[in-house]
Protein backbone atom coordinates (compact mmCIF):
# COMPACT_ATOMS: atom_id res chain seq x y z
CA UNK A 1 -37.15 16.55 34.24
CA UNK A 2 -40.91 15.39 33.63
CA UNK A 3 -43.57 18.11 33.63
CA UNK A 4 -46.84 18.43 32.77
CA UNK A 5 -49.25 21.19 30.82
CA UNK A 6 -52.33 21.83 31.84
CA UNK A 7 -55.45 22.64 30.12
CA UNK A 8 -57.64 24.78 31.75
CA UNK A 9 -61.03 26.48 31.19
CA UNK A 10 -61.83 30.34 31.74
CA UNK A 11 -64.98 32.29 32.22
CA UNK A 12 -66.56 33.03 28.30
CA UNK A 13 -65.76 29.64 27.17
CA UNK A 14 -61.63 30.40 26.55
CA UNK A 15 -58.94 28.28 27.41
CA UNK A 16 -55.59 28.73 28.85
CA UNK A 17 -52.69 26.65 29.80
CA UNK A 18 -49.64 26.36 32.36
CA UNK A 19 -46.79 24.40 32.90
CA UNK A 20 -45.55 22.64 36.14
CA UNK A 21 -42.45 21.38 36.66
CA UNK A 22 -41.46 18.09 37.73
CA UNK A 23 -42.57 19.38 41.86
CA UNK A 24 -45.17 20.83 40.92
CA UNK A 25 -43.54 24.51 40.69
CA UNK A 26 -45.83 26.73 38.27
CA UNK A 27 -42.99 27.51 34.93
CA UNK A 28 -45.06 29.32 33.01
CA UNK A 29 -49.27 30.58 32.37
CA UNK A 30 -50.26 30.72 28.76
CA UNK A 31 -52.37 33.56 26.95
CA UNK A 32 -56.31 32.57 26.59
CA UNK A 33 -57.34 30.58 23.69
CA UNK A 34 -60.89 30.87 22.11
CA UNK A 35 -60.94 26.92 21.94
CA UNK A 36 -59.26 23.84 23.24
CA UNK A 37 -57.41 23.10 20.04
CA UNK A 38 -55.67 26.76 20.01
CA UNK A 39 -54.64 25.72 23.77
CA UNK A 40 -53.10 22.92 22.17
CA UNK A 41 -51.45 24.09 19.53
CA UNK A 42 -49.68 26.75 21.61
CA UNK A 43 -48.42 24.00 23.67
CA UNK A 44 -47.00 22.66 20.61
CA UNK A 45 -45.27 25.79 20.02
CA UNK A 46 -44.19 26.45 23.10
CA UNK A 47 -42.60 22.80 23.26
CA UNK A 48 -40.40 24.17 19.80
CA UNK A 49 -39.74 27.62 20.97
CA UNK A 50 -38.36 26.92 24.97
CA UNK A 51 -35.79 24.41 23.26
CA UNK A 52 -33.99 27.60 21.99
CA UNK A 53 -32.77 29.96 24.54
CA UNK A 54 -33.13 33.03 22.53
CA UNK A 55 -36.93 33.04 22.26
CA UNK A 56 -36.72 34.12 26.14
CA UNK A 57 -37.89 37.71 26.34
CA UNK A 58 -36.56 38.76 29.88
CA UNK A 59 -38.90 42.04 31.08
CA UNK A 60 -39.14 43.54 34.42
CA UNK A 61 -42.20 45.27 35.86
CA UNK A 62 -42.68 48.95 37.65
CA UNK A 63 -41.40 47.78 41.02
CA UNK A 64 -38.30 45.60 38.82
CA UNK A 65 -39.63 42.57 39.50
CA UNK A 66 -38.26 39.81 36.40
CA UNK A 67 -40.19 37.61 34.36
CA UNK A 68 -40.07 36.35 30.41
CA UNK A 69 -42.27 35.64 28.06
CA UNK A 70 -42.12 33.36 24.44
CA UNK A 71 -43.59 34.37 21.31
CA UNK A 72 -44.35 32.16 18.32
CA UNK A 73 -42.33 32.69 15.01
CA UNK A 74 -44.64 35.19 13.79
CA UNK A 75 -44.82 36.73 16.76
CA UNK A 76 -47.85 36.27 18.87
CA UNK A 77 -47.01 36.10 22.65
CA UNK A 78 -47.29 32.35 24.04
CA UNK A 79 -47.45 33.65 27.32
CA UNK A 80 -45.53 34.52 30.87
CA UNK A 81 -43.26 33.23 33.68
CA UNK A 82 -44.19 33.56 37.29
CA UNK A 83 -42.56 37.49 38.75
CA UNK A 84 -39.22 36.41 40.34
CA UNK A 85 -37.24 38.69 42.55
CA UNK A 86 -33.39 37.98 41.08
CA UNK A 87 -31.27 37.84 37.90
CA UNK A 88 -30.71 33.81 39.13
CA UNK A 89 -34.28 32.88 39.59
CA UNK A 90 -35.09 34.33 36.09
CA UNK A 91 -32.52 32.18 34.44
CA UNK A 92 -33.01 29.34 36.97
CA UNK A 93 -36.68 30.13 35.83
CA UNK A 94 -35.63 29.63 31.92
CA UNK A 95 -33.34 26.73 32.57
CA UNK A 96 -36.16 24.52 34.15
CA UNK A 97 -39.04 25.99 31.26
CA UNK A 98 -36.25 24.97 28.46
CA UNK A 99 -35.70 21.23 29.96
CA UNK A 100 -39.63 20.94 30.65
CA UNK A 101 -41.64 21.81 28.12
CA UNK A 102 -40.34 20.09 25.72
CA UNK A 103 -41.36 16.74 27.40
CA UNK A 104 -44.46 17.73 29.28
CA UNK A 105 -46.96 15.73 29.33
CA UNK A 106 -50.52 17.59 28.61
CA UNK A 107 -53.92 17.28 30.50
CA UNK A 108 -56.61 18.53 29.25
């Protein structure tokens, strides 16, 4: 399933990231970055950590609406999934981040 990351700027000179899968579905928006190369790098990490389906955090908001986020090993949140409205898209959600990311290609 090909993918792609992309690299995008924010106002005050940050940088964030998302994920698309293969039709163009948004997977997964990452945390801002003060620069381009920490955008990168959490790419990288976020390539290792989705291969692993433990490093899923599942949450649900107020109104129980489900989405998960990744953290690096120490940690730091990566970022979040898009709000889905059922236990299946979640994990439909997580099954298309794990076989994406890790062969995304990145632009930006």
């Amino acid at each position: 399933m090909a993918g792609q990351f992309e690299i995008k700027p924010l106002q005050g000179g940050q940088f964030h990231f998302v994920l698309f899968d293969s039709d163009g579905q948004l997977l997964f928006t990452g945390e801002p970055c003060p620069a381009i190369a920490d955008a990168h790098a959490a790419i990288a990490a976020l390539k290792e950590r989705a291969q692993a389906f433990p490093n899923f955090e599942r949450k649900k908001t107020a109104d129980n609406k489900m989405y998960y986020t990744i953290r690096t090993a120490n940690g730091k949140v990566l970022g979040n999934s898009e709000l889905h409205g059922s236990i299946p898209g979640l994990e439909n959600s997580i099954t298309a981040l794990n076989k994406t990311a890790p062969h995304a290609a990145i632009i930006g």
